[in-house]
N, C-alpha and C. Protein backbone atom coordinates (compact mmCIF):
# COMPACT_ATOMS: atom_id res chain seq x y z
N UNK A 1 5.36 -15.36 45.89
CA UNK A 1 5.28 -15.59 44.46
C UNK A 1 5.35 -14.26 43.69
N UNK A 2 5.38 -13.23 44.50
CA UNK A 2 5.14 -11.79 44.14
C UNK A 2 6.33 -11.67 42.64
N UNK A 3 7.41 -12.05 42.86
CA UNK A 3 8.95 -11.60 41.85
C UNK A 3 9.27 -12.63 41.31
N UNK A 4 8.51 -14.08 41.04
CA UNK A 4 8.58 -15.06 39.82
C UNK A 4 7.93 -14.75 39.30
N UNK A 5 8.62 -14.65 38.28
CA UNK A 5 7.83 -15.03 36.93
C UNK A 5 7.06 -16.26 35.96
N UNK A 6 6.18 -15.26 35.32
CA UNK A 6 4.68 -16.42 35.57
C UNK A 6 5.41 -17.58 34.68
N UNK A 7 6.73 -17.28 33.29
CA UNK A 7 7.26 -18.18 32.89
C UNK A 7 8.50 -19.16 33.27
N UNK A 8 8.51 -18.75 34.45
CA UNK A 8 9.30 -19.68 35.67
C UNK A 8 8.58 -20.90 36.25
N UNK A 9 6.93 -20.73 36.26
CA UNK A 9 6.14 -21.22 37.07
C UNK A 9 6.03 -22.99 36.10
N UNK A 10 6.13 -23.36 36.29
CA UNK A 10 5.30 -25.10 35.85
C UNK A 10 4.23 -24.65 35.12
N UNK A 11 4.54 -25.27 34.04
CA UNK A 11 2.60 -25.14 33.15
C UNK A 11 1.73 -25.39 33.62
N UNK A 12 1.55 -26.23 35.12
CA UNK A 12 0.42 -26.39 35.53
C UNK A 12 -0.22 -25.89 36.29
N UNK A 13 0.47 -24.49 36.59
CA UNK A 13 0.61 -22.99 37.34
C UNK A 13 0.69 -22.26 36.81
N UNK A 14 0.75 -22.55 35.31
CA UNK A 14 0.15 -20.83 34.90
C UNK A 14 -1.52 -20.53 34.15
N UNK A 15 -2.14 -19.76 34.31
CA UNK A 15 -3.32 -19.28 34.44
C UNK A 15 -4.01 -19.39 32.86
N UNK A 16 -3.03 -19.15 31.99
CA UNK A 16 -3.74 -19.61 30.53
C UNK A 16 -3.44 -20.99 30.48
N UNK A 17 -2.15 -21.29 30.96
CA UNK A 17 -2.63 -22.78 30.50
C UNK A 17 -3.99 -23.82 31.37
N UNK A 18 -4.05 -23.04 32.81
CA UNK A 18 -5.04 -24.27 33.18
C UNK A 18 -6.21 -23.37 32.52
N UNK A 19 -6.62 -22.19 32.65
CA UNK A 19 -7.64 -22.28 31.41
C UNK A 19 -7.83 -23.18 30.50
N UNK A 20 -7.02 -23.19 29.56
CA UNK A 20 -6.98 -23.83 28.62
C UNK A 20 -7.15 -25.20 28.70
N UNK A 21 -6.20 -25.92 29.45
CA UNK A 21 -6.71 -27.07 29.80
C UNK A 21 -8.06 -27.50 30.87
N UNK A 22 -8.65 -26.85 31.98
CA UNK A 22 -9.47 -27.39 32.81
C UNK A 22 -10.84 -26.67 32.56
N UNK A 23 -10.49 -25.18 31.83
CA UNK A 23 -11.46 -24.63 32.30
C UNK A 23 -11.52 -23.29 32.95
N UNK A 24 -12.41 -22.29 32.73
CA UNK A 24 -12.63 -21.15 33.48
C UNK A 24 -13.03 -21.43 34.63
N UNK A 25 -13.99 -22.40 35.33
CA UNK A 25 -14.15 -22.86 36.48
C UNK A 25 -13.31 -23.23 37.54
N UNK A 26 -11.82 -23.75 36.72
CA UNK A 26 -10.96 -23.93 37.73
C UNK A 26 -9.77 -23.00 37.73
N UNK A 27 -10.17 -21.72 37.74
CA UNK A 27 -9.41 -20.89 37.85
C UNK A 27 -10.11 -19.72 39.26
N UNK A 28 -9.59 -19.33 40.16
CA UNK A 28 -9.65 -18.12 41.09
C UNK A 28 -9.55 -16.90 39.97
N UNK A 29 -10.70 -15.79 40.74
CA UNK A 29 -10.68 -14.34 40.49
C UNK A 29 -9.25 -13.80 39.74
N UNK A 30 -8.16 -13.98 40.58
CA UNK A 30 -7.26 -13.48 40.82
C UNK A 30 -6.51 -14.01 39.23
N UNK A 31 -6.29 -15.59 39.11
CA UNK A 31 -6.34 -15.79 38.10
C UNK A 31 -6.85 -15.54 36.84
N UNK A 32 -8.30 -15.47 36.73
CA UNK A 32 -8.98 -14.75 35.68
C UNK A 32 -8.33 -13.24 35.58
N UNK A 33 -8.30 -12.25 36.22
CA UNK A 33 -7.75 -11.15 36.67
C UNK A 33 -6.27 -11.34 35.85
N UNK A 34 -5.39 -11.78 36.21
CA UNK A 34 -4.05 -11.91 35.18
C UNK A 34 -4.48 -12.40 34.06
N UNK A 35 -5.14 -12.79 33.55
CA UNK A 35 -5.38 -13.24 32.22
C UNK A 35 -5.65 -12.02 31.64
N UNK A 36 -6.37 -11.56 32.13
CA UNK A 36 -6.79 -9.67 31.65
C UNK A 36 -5.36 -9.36 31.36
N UNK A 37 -4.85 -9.14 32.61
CA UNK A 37 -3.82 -7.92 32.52
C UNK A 37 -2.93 -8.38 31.97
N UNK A 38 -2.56 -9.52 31.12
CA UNK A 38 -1.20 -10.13 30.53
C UNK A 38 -0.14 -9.85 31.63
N UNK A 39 0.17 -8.72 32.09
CA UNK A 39 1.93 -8.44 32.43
C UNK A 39 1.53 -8.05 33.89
N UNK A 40 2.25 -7.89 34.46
CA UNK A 40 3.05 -7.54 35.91
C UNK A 40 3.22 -6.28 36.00
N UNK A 41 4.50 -6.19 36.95
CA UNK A 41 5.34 -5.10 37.19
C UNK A 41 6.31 -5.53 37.15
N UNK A 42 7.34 -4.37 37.46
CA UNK A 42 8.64 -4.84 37.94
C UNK A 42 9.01 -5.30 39.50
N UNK A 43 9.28 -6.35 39.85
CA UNK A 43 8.97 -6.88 41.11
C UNK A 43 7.66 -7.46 41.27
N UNK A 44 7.23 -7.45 40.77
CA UNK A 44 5.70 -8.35 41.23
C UNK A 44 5.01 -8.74 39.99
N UNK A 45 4.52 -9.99 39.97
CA UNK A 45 4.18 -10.89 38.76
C UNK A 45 3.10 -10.95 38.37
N UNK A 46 2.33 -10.62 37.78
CA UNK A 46 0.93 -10.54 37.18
C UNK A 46 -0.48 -10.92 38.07
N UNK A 47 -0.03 -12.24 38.69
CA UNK A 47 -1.01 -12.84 39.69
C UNK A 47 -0.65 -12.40 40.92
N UNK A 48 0.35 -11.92 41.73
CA UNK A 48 0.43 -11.00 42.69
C UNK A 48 0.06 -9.71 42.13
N UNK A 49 0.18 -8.75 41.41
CA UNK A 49 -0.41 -7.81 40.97
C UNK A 49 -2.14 -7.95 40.74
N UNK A 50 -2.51 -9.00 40.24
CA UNK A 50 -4.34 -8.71 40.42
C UNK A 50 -4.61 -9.10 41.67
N UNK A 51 -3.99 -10.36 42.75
CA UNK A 51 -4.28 -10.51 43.92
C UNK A 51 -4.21 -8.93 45.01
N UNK A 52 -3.29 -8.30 44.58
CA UNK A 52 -3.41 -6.76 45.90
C UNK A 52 -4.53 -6.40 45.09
N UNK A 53 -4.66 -5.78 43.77
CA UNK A 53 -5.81 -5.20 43.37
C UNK A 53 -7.14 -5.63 44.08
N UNK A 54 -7.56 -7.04 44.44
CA UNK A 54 -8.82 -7.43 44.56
C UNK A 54 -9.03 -7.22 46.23
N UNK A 55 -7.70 -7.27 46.37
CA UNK A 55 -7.70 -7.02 47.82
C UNK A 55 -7.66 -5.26 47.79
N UNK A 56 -7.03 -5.04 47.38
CA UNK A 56 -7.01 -3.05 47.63
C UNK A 56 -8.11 -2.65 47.01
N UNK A 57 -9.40 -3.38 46.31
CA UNK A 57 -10.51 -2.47 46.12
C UNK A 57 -11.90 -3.47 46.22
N UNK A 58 -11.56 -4.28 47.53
CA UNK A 58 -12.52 -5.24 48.10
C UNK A 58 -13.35 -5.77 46.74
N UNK A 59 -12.00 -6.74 46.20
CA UNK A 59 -13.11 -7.54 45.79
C UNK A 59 -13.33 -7.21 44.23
N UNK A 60 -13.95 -8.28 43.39
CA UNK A 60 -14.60 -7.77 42.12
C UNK A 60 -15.83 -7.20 41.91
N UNK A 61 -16.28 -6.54 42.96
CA UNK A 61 -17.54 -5.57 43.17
C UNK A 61 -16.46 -4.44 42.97
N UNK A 62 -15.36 -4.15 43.74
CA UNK A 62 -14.97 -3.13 43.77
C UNK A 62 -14.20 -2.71 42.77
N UNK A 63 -13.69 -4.00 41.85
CA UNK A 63 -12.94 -3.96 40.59
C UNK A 63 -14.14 -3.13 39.56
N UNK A 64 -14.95 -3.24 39.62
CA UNK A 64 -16.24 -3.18 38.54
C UNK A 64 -16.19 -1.53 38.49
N UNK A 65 -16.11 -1.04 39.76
CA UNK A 65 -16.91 -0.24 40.41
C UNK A 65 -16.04 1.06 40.38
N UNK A 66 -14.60 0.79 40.31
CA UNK A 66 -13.47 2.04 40.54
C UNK A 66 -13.95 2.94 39.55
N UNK A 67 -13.54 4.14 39.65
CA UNK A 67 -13.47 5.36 38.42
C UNK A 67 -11.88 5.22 38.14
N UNK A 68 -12.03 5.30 36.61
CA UNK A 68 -10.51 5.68 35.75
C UNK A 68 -9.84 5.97 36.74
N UNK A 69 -9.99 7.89 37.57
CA UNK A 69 -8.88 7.81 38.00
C UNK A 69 -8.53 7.43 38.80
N UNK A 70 -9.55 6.77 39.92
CA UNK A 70 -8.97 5.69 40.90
C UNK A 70 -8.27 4.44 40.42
N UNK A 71 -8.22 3.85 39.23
CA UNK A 71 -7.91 2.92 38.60
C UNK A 71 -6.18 3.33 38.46
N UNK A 72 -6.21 4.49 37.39
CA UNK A 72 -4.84 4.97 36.85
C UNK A 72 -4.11 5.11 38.31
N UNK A 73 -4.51 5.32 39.51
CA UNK A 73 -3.32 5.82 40.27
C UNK A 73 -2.66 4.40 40.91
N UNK A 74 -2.89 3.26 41.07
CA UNK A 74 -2.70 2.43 41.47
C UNK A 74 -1.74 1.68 40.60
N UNK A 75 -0.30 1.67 41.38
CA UNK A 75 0.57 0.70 40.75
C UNK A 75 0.12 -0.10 39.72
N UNK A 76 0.60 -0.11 38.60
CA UNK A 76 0.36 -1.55 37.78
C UNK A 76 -0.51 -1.27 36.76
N UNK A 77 -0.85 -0.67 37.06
CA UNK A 77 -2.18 -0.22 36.17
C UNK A 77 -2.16 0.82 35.26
């Protein structure tokens, strides 16, 4: 899913709309996480972009937890 785009996806796959419709509850980290970051990269789509993040800094303990410049050096960011 890394290089679709999130407006390719079915409305019922993208992350503001099931917000919107179900709920913050029925959304994954990763999801909440693209809602933050609005955009992507080039090659990789917003929700693959916060999914490596949570994985490349274990987790939303480790999201909390980075310093700036560990933050700034990481693709995407």
């Amino acid at each position: 899913m890394g290089n679709i785009k999130i407006s390719d996806l079915p409305l019922s796959q993208r992350p503001m709309e099931k917000l919107l419709k179900y709920g913050a509850d029925s959304l994954g980290n990763e999801e909440l996480l693209a809602i933050l970051l609005r955009t992507g990269t080039k090659g990789e789509n917003v929700i693959a972009l916060s999914s490596r993040l949570l994985a490349e800094l274990d987790g939303l303990d480790g999201l909390l937890n980075v310093s700036y410049e560990e933050a700034s050096k990481i693709k995407g960011i």
